[in-house]
N, C-alpha and C. Protein backbone atom coordinates (compact mmCIF):
# COMPACT_ATOMS: atom_id res chain seq x y z
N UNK A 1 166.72 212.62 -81.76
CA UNK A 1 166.25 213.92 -81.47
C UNK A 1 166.57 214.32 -80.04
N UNK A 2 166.58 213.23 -78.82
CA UNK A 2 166.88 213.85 -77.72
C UNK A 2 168.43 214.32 -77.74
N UNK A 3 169.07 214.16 -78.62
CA UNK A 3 170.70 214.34 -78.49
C UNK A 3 170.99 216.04 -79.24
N UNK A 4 169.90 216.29 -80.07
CA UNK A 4 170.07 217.80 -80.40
C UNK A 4 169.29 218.47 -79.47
N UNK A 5 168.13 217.80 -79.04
CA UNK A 5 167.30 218.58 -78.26
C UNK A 5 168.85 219.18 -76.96
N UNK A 6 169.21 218.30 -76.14
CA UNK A 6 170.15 218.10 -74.80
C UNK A 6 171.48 218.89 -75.82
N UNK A 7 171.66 218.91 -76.61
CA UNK A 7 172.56 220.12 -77.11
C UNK A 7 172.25 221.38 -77.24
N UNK A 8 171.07 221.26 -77.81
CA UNK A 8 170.72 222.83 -77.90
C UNK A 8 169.77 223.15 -76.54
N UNK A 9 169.93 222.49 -75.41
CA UNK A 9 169.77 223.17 -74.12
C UNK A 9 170.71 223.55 -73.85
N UNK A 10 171.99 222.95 -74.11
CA UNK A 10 173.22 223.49 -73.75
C UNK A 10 173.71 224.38 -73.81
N UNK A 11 173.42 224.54 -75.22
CA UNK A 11 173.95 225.79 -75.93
C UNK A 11 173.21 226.95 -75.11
N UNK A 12 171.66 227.10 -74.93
CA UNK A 12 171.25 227.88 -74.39
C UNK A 12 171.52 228.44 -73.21
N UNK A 13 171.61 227.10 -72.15
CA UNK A 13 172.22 227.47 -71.14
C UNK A 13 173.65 227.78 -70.92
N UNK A 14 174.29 227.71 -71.87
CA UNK A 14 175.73 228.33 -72.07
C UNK A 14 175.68 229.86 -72.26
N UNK A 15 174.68 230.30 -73.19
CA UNK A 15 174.79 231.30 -73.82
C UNK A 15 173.75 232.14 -72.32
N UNK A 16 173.11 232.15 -71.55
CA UNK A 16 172.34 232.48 -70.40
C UNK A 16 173.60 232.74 -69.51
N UNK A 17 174.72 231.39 -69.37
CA UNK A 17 175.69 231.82 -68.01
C UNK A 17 176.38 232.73 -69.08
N UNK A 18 176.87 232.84 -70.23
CA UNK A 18 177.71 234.00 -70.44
C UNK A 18 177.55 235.54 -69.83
N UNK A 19 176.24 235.58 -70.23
CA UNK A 19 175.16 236.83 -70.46
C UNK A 19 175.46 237.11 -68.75
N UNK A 20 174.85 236.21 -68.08
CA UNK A 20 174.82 236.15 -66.92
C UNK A 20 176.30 236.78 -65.98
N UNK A 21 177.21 236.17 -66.72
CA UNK A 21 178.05 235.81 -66.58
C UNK A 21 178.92 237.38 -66.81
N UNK A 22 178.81 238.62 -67.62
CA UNK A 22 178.90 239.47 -68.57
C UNK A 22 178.14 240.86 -67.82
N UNK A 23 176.91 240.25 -67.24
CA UNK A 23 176.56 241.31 -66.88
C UNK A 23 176.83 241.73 -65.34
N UNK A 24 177.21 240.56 -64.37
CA UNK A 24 177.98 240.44 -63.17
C UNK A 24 179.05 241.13 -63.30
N UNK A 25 179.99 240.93 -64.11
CA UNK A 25 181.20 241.95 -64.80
C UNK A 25 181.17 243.30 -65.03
N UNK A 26 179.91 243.39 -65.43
CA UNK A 26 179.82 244.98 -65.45
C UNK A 26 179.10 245.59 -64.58
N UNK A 27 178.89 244.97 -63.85
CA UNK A 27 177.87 245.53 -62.20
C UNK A 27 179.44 245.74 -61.32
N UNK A 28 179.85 244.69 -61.61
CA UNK A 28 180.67 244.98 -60.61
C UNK A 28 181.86 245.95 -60.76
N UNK A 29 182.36 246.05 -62.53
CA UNK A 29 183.13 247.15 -62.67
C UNK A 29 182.59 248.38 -62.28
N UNK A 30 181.49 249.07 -62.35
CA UNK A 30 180.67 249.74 -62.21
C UNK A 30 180.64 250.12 -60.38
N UNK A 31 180.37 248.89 -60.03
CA UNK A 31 180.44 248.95 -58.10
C UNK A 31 181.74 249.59 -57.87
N UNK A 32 182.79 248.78 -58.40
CA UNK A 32 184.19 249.09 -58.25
C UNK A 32 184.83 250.86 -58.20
N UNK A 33 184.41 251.18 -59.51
CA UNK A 33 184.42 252.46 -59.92
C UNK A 33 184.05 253.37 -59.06
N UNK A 34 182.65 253.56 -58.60
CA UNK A 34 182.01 254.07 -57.67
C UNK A 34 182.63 253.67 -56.35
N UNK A 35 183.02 252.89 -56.17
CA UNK A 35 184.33 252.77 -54.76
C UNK A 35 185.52 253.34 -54.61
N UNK A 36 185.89 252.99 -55.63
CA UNK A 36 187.14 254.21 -56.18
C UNK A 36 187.23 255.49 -55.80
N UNK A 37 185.64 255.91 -56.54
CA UNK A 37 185.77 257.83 -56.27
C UNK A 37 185.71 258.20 -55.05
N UNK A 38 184.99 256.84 -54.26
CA UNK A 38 184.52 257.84 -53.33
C UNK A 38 185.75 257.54 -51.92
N UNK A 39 186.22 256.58 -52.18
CA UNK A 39 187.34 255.97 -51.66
C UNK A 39 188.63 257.37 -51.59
N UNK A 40 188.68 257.36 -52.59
CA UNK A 40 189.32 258.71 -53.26
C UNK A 40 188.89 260.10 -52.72
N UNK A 41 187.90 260.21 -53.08
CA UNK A 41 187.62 261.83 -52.15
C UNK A 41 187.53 261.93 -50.27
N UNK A 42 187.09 260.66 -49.34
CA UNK A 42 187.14 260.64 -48.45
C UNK A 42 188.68 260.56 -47.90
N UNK A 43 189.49 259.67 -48.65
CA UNK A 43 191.01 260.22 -48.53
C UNK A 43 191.33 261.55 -48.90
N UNK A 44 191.19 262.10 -49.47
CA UNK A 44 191.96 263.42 -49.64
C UNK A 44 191.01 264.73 -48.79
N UNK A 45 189.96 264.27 -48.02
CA UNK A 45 189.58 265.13 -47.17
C UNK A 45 190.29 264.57 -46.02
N UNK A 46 190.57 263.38 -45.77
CA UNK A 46 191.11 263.40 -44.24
C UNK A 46 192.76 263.46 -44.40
N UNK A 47 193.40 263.92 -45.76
CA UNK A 47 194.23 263.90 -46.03
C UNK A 47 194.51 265.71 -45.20
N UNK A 48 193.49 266.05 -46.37
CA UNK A 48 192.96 267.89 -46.17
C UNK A 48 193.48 268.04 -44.39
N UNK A 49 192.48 267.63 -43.80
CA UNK A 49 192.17 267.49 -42.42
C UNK A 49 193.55 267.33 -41.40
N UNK A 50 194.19 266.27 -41.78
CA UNK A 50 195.88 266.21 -41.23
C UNK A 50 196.52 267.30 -41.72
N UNK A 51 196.24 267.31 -42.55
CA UNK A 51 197.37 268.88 -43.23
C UNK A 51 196.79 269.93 -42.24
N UNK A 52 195.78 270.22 -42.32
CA UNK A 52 195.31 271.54 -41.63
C UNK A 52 195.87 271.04 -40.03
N UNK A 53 195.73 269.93 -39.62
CA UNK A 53 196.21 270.11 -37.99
C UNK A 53 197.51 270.30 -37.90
N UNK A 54 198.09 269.23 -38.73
CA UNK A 54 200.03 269.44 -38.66
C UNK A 54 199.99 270.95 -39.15
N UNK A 55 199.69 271.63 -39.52
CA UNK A 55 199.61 272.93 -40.10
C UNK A 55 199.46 273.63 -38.59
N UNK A 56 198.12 273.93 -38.03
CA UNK A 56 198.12 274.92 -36.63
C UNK A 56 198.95 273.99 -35.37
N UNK A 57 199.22 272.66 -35.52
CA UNK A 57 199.96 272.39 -34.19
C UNK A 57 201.58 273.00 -34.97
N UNK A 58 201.72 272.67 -35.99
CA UNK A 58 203.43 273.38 -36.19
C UNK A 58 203.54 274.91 -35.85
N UNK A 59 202.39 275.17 -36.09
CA UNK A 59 202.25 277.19 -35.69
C UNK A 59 202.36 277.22 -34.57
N UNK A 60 201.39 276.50 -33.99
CA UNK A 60 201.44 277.19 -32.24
C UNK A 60 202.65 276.49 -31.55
N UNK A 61 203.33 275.28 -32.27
CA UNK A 61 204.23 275.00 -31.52
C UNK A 61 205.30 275.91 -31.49
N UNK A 62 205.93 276.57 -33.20
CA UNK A 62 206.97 277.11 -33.24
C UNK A 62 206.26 278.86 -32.74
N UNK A 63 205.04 278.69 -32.50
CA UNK A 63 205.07 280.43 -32.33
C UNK A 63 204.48 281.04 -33.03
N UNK A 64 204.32 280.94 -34.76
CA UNK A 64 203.90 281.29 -35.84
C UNK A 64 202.81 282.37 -35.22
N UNK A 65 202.76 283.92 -35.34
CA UNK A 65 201.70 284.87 -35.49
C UNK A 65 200.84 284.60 -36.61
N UNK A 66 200.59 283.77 -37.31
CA UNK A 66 199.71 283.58 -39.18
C UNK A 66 198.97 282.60 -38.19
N UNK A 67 199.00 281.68 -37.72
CA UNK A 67 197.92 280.97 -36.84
C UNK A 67 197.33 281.20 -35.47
N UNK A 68 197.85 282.47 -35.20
CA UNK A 68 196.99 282.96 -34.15
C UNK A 68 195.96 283.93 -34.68
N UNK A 69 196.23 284.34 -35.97
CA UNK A 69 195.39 285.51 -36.63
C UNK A 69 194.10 284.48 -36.91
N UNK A 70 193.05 285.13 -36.11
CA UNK A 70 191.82 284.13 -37.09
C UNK A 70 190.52 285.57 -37.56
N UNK A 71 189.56 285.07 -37.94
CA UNK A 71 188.16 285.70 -38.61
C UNK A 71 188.44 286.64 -37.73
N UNK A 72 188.01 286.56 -36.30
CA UNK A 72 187.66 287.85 -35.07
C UNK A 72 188.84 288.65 -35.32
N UNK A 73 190.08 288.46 -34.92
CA UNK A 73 191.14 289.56 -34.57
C UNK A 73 191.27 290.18 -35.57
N UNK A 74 191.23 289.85 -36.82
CA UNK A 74 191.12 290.44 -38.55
C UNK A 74 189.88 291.69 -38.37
N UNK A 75 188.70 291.38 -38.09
CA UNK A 75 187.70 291.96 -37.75
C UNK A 75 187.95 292.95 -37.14
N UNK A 76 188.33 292.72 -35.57
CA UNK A 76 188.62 294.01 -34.64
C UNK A 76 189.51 294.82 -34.80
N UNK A 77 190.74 294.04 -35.96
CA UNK A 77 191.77 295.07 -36.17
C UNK A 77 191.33 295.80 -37.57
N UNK A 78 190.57 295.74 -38.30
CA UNK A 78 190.09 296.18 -39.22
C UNK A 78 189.06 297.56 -38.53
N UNK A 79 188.05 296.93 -37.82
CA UNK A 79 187.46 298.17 -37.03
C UNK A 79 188.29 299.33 -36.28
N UNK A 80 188.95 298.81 -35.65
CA UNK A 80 189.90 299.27 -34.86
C UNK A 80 190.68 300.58 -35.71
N UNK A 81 191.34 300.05 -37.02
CA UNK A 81 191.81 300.94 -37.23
C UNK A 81 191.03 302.01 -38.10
N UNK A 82 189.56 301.39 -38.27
CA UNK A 82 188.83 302.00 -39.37
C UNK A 82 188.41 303.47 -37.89
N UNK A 83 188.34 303.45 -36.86
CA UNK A 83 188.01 304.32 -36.15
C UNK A 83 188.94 305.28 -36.00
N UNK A 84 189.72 305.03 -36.17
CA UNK A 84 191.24 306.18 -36.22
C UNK A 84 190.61 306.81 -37.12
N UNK A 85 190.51 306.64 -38.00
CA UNK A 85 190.21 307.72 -39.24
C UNK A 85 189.72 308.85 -39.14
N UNK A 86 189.85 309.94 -39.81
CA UNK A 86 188.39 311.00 -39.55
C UNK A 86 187.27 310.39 -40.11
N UNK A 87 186.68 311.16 -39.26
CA UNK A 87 184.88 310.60 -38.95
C UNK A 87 184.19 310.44 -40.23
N UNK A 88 183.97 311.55 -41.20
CA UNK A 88 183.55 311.29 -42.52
C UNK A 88 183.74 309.97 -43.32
N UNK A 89 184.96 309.27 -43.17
CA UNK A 89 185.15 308.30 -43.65
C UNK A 89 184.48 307.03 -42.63
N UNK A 90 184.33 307.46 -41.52
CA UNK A 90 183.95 306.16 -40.89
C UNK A 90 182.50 306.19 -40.74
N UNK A 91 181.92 307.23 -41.26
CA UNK A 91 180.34 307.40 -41.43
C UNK A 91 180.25 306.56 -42.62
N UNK A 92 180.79 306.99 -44.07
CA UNK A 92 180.89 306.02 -44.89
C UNK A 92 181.02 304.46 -44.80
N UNK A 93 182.15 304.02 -43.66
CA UNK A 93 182.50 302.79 -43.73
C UNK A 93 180.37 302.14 -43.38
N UNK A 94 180.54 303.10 -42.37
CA UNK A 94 179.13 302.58 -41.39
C UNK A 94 177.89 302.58 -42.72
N UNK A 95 178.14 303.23 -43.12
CA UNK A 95 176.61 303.53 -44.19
C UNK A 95 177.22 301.83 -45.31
N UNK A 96 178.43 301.76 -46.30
CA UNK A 96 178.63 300.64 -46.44
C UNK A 96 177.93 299.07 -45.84
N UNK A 97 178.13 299.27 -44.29
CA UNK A 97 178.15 297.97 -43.54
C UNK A 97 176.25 298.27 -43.65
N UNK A 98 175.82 299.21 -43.07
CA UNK A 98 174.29 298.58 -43.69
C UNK A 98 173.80 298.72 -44.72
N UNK A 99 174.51 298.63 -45.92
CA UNK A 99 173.69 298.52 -47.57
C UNK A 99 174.04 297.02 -47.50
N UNK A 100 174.96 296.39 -47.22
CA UNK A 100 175.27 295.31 -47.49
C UNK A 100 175.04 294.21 -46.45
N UNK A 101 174.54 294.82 -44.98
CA UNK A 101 173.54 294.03 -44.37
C UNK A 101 172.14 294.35 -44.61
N UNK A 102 171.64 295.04 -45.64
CA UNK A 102 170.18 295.00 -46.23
C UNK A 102 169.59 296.04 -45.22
N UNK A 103 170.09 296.87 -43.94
CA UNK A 103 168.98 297.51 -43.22
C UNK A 103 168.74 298.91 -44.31
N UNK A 104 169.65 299.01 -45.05
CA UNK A 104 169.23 300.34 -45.91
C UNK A 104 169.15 299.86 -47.26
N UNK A 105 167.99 300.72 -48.52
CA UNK A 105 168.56 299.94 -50.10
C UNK A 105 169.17 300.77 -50.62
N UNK A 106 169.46 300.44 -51.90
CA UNK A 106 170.70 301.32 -52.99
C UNK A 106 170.20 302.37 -53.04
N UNK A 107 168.84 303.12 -53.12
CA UNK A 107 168.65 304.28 -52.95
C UNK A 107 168.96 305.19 -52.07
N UNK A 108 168.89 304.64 -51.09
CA UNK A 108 168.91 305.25 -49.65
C UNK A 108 170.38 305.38 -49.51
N UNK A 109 171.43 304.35 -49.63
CA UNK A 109 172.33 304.23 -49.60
C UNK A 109 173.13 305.35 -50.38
N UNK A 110 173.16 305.69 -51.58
CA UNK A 110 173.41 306.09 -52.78
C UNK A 110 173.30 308.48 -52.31
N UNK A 111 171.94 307.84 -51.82
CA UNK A 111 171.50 309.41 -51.25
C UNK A 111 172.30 309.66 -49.86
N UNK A 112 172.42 308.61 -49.07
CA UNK A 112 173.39 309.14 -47.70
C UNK A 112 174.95 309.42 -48.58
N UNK A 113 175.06 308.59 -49.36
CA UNK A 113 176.89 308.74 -49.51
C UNK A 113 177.27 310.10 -49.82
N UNK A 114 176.19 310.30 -50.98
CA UNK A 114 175.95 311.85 -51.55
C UNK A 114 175.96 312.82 -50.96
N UNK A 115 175.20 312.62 -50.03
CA UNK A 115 175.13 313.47 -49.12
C UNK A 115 176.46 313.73 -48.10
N UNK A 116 177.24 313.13 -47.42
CA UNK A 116 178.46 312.60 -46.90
C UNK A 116 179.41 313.10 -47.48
N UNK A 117 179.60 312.52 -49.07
CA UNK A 117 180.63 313.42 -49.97
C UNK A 117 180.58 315.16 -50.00
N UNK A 118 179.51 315.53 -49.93
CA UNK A 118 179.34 317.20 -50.36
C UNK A 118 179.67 317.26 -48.63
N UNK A 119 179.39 316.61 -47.86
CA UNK A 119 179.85 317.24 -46.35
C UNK A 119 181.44 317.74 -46.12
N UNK A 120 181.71 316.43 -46.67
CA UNK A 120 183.40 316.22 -46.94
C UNK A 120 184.06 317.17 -47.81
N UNK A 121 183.28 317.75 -48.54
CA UNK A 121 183.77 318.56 -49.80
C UNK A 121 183.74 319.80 -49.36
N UNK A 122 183.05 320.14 -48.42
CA UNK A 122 182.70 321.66 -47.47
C UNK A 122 183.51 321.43 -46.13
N UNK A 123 184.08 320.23 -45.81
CA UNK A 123 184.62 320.20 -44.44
C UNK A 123 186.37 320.58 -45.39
N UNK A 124 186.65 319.71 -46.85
CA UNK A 124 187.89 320.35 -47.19
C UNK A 124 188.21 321.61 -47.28
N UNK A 125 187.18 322.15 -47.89
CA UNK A 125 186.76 323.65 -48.29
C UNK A 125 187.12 324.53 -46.90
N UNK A 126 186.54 324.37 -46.13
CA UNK A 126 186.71 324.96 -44.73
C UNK A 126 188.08 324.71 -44.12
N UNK A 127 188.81 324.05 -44.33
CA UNK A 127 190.06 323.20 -43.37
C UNK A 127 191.20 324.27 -44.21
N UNK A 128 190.85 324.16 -45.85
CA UNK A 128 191.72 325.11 -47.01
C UNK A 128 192.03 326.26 -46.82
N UNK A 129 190.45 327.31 -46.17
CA UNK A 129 190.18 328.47 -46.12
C UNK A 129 190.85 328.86 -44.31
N UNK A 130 190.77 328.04 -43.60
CA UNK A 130 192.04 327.91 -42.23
C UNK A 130 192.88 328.02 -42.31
N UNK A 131 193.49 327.21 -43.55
CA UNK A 131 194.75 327.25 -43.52
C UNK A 131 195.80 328.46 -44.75
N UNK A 132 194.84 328.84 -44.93
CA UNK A 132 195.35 330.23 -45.82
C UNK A 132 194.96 331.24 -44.77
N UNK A 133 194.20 331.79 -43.88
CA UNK A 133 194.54 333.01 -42.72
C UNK A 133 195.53 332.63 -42.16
């Protein structure tokens, strides 16, 4: 009896390191995996990151005007030329810029434009009736 007993510990403890043995395997494929991705996305941001510098040092080296243009000068040249305009339209632009910075709501908004348009519609009216005397 001690010779099946000392076998079938064996077996048990065989069948424990498999298990054992099985589930180390899949912890670690698992670890692996999760190293992978992230291995993976931190490369292709500092990948990102070199591109974008070789990108503005090749601009400013060769000169490139597309990398001197940034957010601000877009901005000021946008204002800039929005002031040329006649005024009616740049009352509009202005009434725009505060519905959509929240100091006025869609009502309010809706009633200035309205109002603005029929100005515009009497300032054509008038400019028409000039230009026929």
């Amino acid at each position: 009896m001690d010779g099946k007993k000392a076998l079938y510990y064996g077996a048990v403890a065989l069948a424990v390191l498999i298990g054992v043995s099985v589930l180390v395997s899949v912890v670690s494929a698992i670890l692996s995996l999760a190293w992978a991705v992230v291995s993976g996305i931190v490369t292709l941001a500092v990948l990102a990151g070199v591109v974008y510098v070789a990108y503005r040092a090749g601009s400013w080296f060769f000169g490139s005007d597309d990398a001197s243009v940034d957010a601000d000068a877009i901005g000021e040249s946008w204002s800039s030329s929005s002031t040329t305009d006649d005024a009616p339209e740049g009352r509009q632009d202005r009434l725009r810029r505060q519905y959509v910075e929240g100091q006025i709501g869609e009502e309010e908004f809706e009633r200035r434009i309205e109002s603005e348009l029929q100005t515009e519609e009497l300032d054509d009216i008038d400019r028409e009736l000039e230009r026929e005397r």
